[in-house]
Structure formats: C-alpha cells, structure tokens
Protein backbone atom coordinates (compact mmCIF):
# COMPACT_ATOMS: atom_id res chain seq x y z
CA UNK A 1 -33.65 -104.38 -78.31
CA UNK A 2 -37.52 -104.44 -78.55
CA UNK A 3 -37.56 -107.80 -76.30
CA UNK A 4 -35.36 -105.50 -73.68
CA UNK A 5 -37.23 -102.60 -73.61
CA UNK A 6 -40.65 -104.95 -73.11
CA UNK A 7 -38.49 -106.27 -69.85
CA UNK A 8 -37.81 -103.08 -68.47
CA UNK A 9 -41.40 -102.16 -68.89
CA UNK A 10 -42.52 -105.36 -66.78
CA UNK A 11 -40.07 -104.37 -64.24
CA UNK A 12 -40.92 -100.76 -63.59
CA UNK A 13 -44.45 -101.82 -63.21
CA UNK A 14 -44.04 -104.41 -61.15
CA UNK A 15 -41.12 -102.56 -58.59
CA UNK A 16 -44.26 -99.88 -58.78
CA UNK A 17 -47.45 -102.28 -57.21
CA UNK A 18 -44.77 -103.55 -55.07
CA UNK A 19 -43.93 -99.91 -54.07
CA UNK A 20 -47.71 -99.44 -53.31
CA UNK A 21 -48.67 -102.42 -51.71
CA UNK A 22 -45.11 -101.32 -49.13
CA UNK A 23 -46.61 -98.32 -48.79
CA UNK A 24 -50.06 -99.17 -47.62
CA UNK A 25 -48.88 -101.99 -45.22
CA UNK A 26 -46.88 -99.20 -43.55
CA UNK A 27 -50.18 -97.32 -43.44
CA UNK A 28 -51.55 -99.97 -41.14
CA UNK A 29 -54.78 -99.92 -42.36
CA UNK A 30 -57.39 -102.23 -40.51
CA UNK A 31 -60.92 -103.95 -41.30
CA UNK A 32 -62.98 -104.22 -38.51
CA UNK A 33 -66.63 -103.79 -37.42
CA UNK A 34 -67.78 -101.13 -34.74
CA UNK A 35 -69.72 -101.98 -32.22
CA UNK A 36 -72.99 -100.95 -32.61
CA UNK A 37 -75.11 -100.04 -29.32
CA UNK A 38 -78.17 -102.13 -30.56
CA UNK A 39 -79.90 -102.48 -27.56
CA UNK A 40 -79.15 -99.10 -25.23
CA UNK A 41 -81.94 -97.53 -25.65
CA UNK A 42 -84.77 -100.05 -25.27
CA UNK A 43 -83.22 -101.02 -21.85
CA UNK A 44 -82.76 -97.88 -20.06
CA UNK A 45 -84.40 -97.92 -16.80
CA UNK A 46 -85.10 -95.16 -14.26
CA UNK A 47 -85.75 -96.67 -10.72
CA UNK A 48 -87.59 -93.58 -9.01
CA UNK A 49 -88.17 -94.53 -5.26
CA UNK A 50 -90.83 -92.85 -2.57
CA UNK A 51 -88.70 -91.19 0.42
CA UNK A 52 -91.75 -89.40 1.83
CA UNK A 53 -92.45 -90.49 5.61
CA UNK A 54 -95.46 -92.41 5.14
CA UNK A 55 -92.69 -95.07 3.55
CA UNK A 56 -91.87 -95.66 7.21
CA UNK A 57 -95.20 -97.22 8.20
CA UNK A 58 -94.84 -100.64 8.66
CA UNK A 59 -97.68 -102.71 8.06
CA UNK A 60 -95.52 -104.57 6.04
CA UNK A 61 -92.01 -105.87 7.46
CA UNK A 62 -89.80 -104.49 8.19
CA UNK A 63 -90.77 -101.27 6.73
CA UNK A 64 -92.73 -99.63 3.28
CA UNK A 65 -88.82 -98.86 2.87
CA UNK A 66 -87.57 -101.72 3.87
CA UNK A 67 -89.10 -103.27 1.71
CA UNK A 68 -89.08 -101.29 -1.37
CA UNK A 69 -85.24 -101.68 -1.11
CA UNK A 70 -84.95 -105.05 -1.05
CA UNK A 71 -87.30 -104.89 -4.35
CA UNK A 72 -84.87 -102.94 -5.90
CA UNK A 73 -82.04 -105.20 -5.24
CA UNK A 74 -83.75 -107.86 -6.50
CA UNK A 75 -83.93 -105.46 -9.97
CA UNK A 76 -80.62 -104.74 -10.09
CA UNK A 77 -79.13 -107.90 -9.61
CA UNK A 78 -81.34 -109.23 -12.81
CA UNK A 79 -80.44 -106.43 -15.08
CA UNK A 80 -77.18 -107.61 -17.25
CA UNK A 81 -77.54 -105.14 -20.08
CA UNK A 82 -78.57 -101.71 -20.68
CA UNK A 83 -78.50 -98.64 -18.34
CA UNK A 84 -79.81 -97.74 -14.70
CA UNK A 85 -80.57 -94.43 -13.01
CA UNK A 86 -81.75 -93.99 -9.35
CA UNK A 87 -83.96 -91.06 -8.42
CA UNK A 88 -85.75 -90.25 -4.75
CA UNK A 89 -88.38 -88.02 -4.27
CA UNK A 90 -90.69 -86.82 -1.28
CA UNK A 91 -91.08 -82.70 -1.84
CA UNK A 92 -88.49 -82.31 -4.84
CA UNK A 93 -86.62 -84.90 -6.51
CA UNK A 94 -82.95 -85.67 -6.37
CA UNK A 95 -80.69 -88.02 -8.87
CA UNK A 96 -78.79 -90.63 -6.17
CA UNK A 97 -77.07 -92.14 -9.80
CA UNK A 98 -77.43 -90.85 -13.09
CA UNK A 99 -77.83 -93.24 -15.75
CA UNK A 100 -74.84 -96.00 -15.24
CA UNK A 101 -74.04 -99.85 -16.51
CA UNK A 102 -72.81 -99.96 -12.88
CA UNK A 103 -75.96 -100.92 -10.91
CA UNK A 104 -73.39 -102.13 -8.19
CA UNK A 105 -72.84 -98.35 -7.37
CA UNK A 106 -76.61 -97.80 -7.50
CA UNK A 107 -76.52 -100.92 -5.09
CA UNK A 108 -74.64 -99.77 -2.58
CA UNK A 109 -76.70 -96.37 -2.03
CA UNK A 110 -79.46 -98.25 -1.29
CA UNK A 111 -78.64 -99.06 2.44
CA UNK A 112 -78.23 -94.95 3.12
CA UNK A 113 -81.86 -93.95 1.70
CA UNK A 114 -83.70 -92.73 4.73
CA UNK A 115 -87.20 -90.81 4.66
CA UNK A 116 -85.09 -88.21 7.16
CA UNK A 117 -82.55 -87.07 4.52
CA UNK A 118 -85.18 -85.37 2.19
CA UNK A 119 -84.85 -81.53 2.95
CA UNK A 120 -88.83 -81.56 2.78
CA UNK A 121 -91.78 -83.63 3.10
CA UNK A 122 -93.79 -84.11 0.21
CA UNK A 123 -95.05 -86.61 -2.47
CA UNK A 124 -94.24 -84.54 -5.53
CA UNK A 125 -94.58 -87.51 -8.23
CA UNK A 126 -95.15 -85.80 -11.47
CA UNK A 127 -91.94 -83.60 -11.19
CA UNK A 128 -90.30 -86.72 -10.04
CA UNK A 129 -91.56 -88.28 -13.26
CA UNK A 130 -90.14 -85.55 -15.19
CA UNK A 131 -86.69 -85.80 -13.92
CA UNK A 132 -86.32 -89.36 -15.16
CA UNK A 133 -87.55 -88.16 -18.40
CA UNK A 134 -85.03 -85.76 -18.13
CA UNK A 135 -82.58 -87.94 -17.05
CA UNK A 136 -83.15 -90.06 -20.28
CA UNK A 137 -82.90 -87.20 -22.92
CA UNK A 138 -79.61 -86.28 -21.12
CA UNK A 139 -77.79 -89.54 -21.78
CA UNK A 140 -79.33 -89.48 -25.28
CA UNK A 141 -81.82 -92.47 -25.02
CA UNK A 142 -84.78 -92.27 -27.08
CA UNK A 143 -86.50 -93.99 -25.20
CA UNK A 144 -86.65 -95.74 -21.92
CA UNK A 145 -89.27 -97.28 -19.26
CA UNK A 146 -89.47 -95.61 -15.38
CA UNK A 147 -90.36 -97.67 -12.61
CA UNK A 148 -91.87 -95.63 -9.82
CA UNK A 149 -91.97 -96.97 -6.20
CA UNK A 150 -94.39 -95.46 -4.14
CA UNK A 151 -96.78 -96.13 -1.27
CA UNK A 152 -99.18 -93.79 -2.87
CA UNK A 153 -99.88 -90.91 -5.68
CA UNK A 154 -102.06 -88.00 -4.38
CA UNK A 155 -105.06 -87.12 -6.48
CA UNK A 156 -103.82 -83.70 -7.19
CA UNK A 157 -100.64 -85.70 -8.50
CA UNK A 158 -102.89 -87.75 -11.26
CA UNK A 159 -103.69 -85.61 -14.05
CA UNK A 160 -100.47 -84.06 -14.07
CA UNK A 161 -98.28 -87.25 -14.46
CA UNK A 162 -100.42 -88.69 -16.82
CA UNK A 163 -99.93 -85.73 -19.16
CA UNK A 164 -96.54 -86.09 -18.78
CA UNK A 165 -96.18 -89.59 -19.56
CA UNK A 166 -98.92 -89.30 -22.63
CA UNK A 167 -96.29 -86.27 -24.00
CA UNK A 168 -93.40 -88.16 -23.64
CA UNK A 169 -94.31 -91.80 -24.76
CA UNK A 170 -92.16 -93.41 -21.92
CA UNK A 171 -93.19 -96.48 -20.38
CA UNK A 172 -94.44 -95.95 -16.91
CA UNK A 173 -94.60 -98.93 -14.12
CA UNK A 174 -95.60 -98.74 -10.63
CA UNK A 175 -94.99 -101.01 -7.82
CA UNK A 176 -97.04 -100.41 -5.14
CA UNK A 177 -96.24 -100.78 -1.32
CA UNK A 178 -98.39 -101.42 1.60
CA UNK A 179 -101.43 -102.64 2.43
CA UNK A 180 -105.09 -101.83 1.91
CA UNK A 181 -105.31 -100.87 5.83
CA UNK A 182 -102.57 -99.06 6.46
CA UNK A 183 -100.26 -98.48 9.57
CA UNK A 184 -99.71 -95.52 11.84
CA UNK A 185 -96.33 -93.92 10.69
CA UNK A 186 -93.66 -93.76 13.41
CA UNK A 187 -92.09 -90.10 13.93
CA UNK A 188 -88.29 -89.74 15.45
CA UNK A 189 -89.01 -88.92 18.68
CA UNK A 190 -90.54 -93.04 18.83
CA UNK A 191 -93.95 -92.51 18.74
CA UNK A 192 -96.16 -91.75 15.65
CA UNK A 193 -97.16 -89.17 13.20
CA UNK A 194 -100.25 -86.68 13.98
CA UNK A 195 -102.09 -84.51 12.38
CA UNK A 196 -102.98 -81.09 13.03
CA UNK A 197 -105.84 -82.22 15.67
CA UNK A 198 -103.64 -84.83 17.53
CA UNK A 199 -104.80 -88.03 15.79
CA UNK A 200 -102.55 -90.57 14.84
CA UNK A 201 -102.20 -90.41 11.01
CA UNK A 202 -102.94 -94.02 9.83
C-alpha cells in the first residue's frame, strides 16, 4: 500500500508540471530583443536653406539657388541612417519637412523652392536657427547638428545666433554660396535689383 500511495504521489506531480508547462505554451510567451534606436539622435540633421533674393544672383551657375540645391541632393542621397528636416527662411522661417527617414520626400521639394514663394524678404537667420532647434526637441532628439545654407548672415544676425547655438549645444555648419565679388541680382520683371537711389544692388 505504501509503494502505491508513493506512485500516486509521482503521478499527481508530474500530471501537475505537465499541466503548467500546457498552460504557459498556450500563453505564447516570446523571448526577443527590442530594437534599440542607438544611433537617432546623433544623426539628426536639419538642412535650413537661404530663400532670400540675393540667392538668385548668379555669379555662380546656374544660380546661388541653383546651386545650393544640387548641394543638398548630393546630402540626401549620402544619408542612409538617422533623420532629416528641411527648413527655408528669408523674413520668417517655414518647415518644407519635419524631421523624416524619408529624405526622398525632402527630395522632391527641392525642385519647387523659389526665392518668390517667401511671403517676405528678409534674411532672418537666428530665428531660422531656432526653428531647427525647435524642430529637434519636438521629435525628441537630444541632440542634433543644423546645416545652414546661406549666401550671407547680416551683422545684426551674429550675436544673436551665436547665443543661440552656445545655449543650445547643437552643432552648427555653414555652407557658404557665392563668390567674393558678387553678382547683380535679377528682379522678375528681367532686369536687376535696385536700391532706393536706382543703383544696381551687386
């Protein structure tokens, strides 16, 4: 009877762990490691791009513009990983693309940025600075590095943005474009831009 009652025992425990392990396979219950976004935030970029008129001067070829765009291509069709925002700027600033892994979208703006679709003239860089710092604490990225393409900051424009940039600890990198000499800058009606006393604005 004592050998039995042993058997029984055995039994019950083992129909038990069996019971268990039954239950826990129907669970479904899966190992697996989460991808970890290791590398967004060092590769955030903000492209911030010069629509002001004088881009239209074109003492390089075809155009400041012109130009400038087909640096940017060149950017976007290198970039494999991280994000990319587009910004213009001439008076105010305007997002084109928030930050995106699709820099084929931000691509395929580029052909429709004229200097003639700002609502104002202008070469407000600091607060153009400060909406792709913006742009980067909205999408959560520590931090990030803005490229700013520009034919030119204004003195008054100086101490401002580098306060900004010193506050914020973003990485700031400008590409310049033009030349040393300059170019008259054309105006729609096909001839060229002048100032208050009729001279040709170089």
């Amino acid at each position: 009877v004592q050998r039995s009652d042993n058997r029984n025992s055995l039994n019950a425990g083992l129909f038990a762990l069996c019971g268990l392990l039954a239950i826990a396979a129907l669970a479904g219950p899966a190992w697996e490691r989460l991808p970890t976004p290791v590398f967004r935030d060092k590769s955030a970029l903000i492209l911030i791009l010069d629509l002001s008129r004088s881009m239209n001067a074109t003492d390089i070829s075809p155009s400041r513009l012109e130009r400038a765009k087909f640096k940017l291509t060149d950017i976007l069709r290198q970039r494999v990983d991280g994000q990319t925002a587009l910004i213009v700027y001439a008076a105010e600033p305007y997002v084109v693309t928030p930050l995106t892994n699709d820099v084929t979208t931000i691509e395929s703006q580029l052909p429709t940025l004229k200097t003639n679709i700002m609502p104002s003239q202008g070469s407000s860089t600091a607060i153009a600075i400060e909406k792709g710092i913006e742009l980067l604490k909205q999408g959560g990225v520590a931090s990030g590095d803005i490229l700013l393409v520009t034919d030119g900051v204004p003195i008054r424009e100086l101490e401002p943005t580098k306060k900004i940039i010193t506050d914020s600890g973003i990485r700031l990198s400008i590409l310049g474009v033009g030349t040393a000499e300059g170019a008259p800058i054309p105006d729609e009606s096909g001839g060229f831009v002048k100032d208050v006393s009729g001279n040709i604005v170089v």
